[in-house]
N, C-alpha and C. Protein backbone atom coordinates (compact mmCIF):
# COMPACT_ATOMS: atom_id res chain seq x y z
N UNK A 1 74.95 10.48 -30.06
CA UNK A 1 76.09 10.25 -29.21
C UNK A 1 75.63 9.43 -27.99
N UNK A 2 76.10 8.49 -27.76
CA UNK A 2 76.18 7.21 -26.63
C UNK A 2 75.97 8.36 -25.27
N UNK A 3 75.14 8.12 -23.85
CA UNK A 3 75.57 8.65 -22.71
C UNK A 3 76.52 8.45 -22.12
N UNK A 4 77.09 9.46 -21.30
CA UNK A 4 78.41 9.10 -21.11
C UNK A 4 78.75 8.40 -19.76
N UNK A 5 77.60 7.59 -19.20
CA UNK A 5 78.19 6.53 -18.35
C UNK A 5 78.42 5.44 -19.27
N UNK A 6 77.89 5.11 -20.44
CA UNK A 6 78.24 4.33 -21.57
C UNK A 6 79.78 4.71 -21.71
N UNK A 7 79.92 5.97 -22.44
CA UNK A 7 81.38 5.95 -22.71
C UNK A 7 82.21 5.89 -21.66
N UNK A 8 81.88 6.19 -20.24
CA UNK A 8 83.03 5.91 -19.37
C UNK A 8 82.99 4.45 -18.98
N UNK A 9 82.40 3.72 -19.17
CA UNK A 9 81.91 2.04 -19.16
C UNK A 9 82.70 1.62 -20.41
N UNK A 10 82.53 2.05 -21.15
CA UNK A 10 83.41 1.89 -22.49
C UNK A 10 85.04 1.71 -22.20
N UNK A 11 84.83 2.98 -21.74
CA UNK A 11 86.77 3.37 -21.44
C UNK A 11 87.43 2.44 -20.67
N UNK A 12 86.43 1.66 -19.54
CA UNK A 12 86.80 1.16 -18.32
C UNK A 12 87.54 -0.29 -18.51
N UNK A 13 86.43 -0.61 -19.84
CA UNK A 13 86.25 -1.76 -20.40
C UNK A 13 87.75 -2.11 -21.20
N UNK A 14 87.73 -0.93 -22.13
CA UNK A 14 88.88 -1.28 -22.77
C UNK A 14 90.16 -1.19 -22.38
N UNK A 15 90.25 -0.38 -20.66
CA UNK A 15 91.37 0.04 -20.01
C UNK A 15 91.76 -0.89 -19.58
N UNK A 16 90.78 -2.02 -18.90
CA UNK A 16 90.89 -3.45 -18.21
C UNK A 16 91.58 -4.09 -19.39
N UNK A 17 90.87 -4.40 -20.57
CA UNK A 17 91.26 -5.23 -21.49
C UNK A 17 92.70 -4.96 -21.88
N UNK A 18 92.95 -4.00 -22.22
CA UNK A 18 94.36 -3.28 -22.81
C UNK A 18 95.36 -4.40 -22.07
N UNK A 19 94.99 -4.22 -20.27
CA UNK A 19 96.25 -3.83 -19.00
C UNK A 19 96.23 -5.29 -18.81
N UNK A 20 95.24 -5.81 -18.85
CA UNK A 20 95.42 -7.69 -18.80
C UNK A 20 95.66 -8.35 -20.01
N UNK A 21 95.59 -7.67 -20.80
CA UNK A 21 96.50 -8.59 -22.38
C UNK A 21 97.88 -8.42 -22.16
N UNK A 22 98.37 -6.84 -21.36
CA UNK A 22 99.86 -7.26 -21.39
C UNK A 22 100.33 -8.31 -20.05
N UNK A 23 98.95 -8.22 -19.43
CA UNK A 23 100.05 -9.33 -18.51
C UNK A 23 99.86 -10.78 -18.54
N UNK A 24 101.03 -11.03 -17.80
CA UNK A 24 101.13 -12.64 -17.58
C UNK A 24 100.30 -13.16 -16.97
N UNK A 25 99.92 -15.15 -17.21
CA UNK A 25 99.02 -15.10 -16.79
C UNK A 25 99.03 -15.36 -15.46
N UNK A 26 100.52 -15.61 -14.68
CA UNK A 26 100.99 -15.36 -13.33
C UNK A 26 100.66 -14.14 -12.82
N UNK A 27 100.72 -12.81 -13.12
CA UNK A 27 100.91 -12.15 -12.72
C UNK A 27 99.64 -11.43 -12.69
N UNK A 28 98.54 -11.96 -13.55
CA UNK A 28 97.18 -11.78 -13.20
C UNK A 28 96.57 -12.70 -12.27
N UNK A 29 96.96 -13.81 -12.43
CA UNK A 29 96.37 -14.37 -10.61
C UNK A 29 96.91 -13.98 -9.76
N UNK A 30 98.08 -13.12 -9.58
CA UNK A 30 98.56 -12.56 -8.48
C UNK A 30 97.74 -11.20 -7.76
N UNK A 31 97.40 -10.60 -8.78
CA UNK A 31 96.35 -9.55 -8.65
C UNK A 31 95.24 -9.40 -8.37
N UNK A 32 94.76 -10.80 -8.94
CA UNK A 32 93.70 -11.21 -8.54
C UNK A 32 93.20 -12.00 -7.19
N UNK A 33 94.71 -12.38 -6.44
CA UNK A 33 94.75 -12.80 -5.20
C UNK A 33 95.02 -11.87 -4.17
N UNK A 34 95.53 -10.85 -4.86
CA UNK A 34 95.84 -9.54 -3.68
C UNK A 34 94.43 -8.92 -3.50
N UNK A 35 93.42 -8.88 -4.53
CA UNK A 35 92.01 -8.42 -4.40
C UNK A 35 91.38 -9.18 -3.66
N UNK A 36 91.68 -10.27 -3.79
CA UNK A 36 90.43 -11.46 -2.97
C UNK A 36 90.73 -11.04 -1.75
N UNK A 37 92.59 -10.93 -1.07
CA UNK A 37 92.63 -11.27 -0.23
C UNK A 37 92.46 -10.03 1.17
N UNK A 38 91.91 -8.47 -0.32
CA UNK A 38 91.80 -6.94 0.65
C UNK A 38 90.38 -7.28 1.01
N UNK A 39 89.84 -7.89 0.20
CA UNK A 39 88.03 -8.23 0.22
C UNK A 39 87.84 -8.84 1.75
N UNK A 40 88.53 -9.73 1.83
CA UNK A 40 88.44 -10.88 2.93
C UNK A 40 88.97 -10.44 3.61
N UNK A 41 90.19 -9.68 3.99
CA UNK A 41 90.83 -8.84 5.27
C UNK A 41 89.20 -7.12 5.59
N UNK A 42 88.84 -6.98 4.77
CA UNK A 42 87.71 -6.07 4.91
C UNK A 42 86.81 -6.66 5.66
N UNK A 43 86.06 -7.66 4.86
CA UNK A 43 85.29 -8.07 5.54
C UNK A 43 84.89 -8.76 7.29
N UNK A 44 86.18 -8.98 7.09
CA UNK A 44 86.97 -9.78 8.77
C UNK A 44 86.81 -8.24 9.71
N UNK A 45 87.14 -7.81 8.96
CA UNK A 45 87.68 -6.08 9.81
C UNK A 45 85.95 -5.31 10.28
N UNK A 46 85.36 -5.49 9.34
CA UNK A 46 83.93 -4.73 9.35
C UNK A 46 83.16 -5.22 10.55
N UNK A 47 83.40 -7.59 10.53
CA UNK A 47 82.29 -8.20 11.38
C UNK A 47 83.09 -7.80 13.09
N UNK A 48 84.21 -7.67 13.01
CA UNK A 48 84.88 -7.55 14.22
C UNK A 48 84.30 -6.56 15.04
N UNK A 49 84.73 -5.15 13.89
CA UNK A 49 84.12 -3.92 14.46
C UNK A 49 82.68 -3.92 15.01
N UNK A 50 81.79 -4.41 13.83
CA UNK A 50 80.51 -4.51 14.35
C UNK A 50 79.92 -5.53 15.39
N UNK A 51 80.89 -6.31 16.13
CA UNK A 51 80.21 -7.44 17.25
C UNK A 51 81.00 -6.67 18.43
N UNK A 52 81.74 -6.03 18.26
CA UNK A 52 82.80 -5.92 19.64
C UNK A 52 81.55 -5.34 20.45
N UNK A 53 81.00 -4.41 20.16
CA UNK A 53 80.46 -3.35 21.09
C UNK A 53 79.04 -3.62 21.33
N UNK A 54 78.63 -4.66 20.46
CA UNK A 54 77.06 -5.96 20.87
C UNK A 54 77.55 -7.12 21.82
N UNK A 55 78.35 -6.75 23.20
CA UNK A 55 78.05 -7.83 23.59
C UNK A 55 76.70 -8.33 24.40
N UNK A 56 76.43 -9.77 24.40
CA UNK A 56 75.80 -10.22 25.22
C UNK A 56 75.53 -10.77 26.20
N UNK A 57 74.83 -11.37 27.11
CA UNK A 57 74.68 -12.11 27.94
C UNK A 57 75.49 -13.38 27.66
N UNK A 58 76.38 -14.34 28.64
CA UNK A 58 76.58 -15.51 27.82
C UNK A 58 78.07 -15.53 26.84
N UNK A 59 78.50 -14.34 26.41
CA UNK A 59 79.49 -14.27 25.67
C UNK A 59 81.01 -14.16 26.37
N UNK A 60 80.78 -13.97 27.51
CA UNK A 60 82.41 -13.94 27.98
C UNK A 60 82.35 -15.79 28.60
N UNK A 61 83.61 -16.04 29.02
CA UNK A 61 83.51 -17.17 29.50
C UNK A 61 83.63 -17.81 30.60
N UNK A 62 83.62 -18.72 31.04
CA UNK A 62 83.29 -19.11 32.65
C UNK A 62 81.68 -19.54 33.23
N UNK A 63 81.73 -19.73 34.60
CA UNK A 63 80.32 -19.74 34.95
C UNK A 63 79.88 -18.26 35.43
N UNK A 64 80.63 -17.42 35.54
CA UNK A 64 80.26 -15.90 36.08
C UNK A 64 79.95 -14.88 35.01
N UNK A 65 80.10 -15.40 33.64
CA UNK A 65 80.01 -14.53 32.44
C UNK A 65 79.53 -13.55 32.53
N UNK A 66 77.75 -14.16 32.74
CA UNK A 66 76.69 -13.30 32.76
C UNK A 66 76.85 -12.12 33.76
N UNK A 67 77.35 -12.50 35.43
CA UNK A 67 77.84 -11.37 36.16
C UNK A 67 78.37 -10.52 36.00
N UNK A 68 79.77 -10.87 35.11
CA UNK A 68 80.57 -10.03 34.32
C UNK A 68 79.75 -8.68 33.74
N UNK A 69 78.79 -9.48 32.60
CA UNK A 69 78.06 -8.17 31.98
C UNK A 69 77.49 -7.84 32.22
N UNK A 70 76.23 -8.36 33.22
CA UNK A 70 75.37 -7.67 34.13
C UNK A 70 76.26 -6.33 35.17
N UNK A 71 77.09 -6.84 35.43
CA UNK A 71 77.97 -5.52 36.53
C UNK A 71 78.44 -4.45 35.24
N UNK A 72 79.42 -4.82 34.63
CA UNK A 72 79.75 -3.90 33.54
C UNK A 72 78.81 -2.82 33.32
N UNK A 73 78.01 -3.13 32.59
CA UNK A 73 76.38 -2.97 32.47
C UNK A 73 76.20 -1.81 33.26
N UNK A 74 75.88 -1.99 34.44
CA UNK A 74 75.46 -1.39 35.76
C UNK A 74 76.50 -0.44 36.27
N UNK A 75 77.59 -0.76 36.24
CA UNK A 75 78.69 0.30 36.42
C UNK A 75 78.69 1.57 35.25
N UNK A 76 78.60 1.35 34.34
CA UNK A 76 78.84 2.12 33.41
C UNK A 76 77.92 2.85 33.26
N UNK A 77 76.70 2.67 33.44
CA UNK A 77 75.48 3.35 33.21
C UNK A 77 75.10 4.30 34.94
N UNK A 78 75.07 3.16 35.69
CA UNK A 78 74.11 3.81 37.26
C UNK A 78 75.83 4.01 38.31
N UNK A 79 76.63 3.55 38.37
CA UNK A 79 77.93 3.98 39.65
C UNK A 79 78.10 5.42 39.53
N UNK A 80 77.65 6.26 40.57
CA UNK A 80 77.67 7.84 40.71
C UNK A 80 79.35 8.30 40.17
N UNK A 81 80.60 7.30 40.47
CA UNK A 81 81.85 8.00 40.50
C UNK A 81 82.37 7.39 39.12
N UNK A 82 82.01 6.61 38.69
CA UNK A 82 82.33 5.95 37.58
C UNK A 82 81.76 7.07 36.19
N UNK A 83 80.22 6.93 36.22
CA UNK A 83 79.20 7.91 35.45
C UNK A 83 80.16 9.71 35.45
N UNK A 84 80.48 10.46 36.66
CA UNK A 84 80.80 11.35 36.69
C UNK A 84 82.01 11.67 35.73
N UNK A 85 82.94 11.19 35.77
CA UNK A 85 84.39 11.33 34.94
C UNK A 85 84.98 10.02 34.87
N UNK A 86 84.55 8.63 34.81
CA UNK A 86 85.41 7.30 34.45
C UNK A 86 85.55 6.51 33.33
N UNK A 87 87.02 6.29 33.18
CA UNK A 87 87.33 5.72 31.90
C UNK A 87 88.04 4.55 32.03
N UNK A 88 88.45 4.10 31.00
CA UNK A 88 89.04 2.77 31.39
C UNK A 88 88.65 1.85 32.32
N UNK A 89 87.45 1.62 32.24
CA UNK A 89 87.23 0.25 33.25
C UNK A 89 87.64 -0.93 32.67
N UNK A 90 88.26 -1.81 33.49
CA UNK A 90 88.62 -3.02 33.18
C UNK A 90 88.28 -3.86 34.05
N UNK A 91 88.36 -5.30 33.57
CA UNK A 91 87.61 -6.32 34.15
C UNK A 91 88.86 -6.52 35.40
N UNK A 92 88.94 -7.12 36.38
CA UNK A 92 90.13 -7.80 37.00
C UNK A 92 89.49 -8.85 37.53
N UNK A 93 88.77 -9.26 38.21
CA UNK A 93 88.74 -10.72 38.68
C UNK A 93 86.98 -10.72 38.62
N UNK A 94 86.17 -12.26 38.45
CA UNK A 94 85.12 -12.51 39.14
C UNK A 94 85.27 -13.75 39.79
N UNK A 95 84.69 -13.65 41.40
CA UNK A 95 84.89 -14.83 42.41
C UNK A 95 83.87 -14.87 43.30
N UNK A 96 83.40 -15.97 43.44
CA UNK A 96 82.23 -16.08 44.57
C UNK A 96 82.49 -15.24 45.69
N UNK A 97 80.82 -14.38 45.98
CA UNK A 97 80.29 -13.71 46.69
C UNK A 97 80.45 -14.01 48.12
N UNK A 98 80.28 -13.12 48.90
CA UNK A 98 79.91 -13.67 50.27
C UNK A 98 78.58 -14.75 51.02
N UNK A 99 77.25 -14.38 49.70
CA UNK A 99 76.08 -14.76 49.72
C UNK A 99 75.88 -15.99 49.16
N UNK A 100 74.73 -16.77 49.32
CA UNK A 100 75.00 -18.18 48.65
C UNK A 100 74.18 -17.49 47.26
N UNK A 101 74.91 -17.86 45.99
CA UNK A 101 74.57 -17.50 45.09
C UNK A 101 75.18 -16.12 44.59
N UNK A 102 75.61 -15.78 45.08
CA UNK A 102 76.35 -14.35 44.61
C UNK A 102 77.91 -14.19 43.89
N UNK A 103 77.80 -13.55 43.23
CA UNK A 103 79.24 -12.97 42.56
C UNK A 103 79.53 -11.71 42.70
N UNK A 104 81.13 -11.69 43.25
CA UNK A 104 81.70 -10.26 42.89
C UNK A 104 82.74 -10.06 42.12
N UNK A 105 82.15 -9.11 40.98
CA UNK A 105 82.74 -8.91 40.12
C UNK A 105 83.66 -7.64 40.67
N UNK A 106 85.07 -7.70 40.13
CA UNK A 106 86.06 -6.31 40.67
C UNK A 106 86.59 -5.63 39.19
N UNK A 107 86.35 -4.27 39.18
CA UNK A 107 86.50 -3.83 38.22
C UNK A 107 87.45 -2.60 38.47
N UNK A 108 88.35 -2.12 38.12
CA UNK A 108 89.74 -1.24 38.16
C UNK A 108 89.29 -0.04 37.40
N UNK A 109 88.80 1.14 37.42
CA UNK A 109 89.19 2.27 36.20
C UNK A 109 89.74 3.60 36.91
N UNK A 110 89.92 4.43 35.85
CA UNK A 110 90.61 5.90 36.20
C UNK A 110 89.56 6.80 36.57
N UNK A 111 89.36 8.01 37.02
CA UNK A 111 88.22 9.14 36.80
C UNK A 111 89.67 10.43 36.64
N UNK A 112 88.88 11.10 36.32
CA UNK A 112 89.42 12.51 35.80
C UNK A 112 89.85 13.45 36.97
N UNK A 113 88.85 13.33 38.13
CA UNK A 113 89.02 14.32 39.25
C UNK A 113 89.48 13.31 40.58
N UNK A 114 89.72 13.99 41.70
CA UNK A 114 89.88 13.36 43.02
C UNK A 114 88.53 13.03 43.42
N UNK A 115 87.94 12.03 44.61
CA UNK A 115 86.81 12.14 45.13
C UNK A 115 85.99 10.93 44.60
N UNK A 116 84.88 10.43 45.47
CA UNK A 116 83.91 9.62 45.16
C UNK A 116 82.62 9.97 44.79
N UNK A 117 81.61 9.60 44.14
CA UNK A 117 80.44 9.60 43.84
C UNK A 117 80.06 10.72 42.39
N UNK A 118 79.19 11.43 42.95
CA UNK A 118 78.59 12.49 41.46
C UNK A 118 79.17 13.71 42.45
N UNK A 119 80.44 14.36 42.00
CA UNK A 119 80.66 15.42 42.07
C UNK A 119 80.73 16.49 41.62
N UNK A 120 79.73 16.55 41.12
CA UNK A 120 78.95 18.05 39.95
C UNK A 120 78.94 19.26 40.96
N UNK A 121 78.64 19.21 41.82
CA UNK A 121 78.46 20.58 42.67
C UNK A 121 79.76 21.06 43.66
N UNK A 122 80.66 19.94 43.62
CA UNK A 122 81.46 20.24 44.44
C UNK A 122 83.35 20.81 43.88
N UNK A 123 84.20 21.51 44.38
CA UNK A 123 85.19 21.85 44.26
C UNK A 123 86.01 20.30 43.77
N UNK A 124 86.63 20.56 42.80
CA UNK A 124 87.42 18.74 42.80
C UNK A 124 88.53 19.33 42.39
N UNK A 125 89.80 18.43 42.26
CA UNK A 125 91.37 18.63 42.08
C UNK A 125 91.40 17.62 40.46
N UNK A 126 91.60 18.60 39.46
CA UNK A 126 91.92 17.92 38.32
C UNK A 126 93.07 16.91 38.34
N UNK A 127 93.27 15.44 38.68
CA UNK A 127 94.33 14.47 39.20
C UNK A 127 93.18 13.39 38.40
N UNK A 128 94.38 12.19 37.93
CA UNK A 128 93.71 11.16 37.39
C UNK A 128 93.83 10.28 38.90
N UNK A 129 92.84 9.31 39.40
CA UNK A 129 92.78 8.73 40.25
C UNK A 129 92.36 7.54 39.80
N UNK A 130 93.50 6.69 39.95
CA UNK A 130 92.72 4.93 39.85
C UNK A 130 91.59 4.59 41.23
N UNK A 131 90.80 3.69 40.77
CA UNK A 131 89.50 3.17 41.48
C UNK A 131 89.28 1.96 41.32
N UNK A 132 88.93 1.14 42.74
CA UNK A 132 88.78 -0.28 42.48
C UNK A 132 87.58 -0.59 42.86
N UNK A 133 86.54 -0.61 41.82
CA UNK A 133 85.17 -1.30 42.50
C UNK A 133 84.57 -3.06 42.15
N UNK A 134 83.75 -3.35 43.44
CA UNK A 134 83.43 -4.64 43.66
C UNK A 134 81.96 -4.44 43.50
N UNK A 135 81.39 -5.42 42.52
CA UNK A 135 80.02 -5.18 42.40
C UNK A 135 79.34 -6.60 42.92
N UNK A 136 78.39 -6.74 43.46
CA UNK A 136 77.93 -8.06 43.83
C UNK A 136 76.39 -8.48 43.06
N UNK A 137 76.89 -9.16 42.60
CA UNK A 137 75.57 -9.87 41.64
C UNK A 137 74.45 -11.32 42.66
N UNK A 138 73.36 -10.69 42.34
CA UNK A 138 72.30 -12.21 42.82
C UNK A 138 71.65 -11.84 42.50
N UNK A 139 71.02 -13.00 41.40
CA UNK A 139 70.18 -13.65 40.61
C UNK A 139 70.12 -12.84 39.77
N UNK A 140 71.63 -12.25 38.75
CA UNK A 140 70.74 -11.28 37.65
C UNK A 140 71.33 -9.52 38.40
N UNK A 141 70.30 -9.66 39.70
CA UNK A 141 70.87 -8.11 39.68
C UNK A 141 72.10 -7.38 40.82
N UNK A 142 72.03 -6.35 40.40
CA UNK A 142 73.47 -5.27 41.38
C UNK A 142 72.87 -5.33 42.94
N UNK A 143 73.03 -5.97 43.71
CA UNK A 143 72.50 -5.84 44.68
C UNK A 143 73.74 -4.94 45.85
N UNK A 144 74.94 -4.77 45.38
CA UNK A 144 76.16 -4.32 46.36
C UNK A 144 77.18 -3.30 45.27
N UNK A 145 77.26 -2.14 45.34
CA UNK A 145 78.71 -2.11 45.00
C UNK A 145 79.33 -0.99 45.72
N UNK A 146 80.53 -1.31 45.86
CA UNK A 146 81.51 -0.79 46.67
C UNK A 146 82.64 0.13 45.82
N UNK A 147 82.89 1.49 45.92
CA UNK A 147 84.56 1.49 45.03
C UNK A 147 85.83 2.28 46.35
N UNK A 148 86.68 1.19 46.14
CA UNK A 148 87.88 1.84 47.03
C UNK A 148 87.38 1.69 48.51
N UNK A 149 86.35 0.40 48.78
CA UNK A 149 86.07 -0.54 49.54
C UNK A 149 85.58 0.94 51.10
N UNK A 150 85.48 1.63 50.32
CA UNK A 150 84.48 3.04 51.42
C UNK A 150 83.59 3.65 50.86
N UNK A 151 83.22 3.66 49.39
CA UNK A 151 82.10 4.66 48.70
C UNK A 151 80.94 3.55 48.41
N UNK A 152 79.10 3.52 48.87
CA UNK A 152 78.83 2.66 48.41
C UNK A 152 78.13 3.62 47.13
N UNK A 153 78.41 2.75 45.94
CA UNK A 153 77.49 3.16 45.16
C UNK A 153 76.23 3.66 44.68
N UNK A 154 75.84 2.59 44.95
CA UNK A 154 73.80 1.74 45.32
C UNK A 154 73.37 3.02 46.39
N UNK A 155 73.55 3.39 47.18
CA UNK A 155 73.16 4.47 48.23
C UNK A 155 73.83 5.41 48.07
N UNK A 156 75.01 5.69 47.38
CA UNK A 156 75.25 7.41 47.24
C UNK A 156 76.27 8.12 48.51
N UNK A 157 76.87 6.66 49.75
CA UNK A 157 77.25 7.37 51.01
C UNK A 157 77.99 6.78 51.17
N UNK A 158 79.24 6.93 51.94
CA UNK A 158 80.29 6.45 52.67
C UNK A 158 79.79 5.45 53.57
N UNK A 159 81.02 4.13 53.50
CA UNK A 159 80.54 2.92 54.00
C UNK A 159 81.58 3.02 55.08
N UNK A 160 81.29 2.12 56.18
CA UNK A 160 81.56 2.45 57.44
C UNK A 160 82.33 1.34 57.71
């Protein structure tokens, strides 16, 4: 007796054959275009998913790109109030710095609690609070950031 990935190879074989002898031969390139065309909507779908979240240096556009992701970057990982409970950051503007050579990038997100910085030890009011921080880029790195133009980041203290 044959193994039976043979006979189910068998079955498969003759199930195909059977189902495309009764059809037309319209109506098998039609089928055969609805396959091509789940293949190619897959594949589109897979490279998307897999580049969104590799970005790089260079990939957004403008001359401030790189600022862009260098701050992003830096916010998301090292900003005490951002790191603590923040979501939704979004980009809103990048525009020359105060410094020669500098960019500030302004970035908008929510946090979960009231309050600025790493508030792990302290009493907080469960309230979603929008936040507007300005990060300042030269040459490459975070040299400034500000959120709600009184918390500095970079130092951990109220700006004056």
């Amino acid at each position: 007796m044959p193994p039976a990935s043979w006979r189910i190879g068998h079955f498969l074989l003759v199930f195909f054959w059977c189902t495309m002898s009764r059809m037309t031969i319209k109506t098998s390139y039609i089928v055969t275009a609805a396959i091509v065309a789940l293949l190619v909507a897959g594949a589109a779908d897979w490279y998307v998913f897999s580049t969104t979240e590799k970005r790089q240096p260079g990939m957004f556009p403008g001359k401030n790109g790189d600022a862009s992701f260098v701050a992003e970057q830096w916010v998301v990982a090292h900003a005490p109030t951002y790191v603590f409970d923040g979501s939704k950051l979004v980009l809103v503007e990048s525009r020359v710095g105060e410094c020669e050579g500098c960019t500030d990038v302004v970035f908008s997100f929510e946090s979960a609690h009231g309050g600025l910085g790493n508030r792990a030890d302290l009493l907080v009011t469960q309230v979603i609070t929008a936040h507007t921080i300005v990060v300042t880029i030269q040459d490459g790195e975070v040299t400034r950031a500000v959120t709600d133009g009184k918390y500095d980041e970079v130092s951990g203290a109220l700006s004056e």
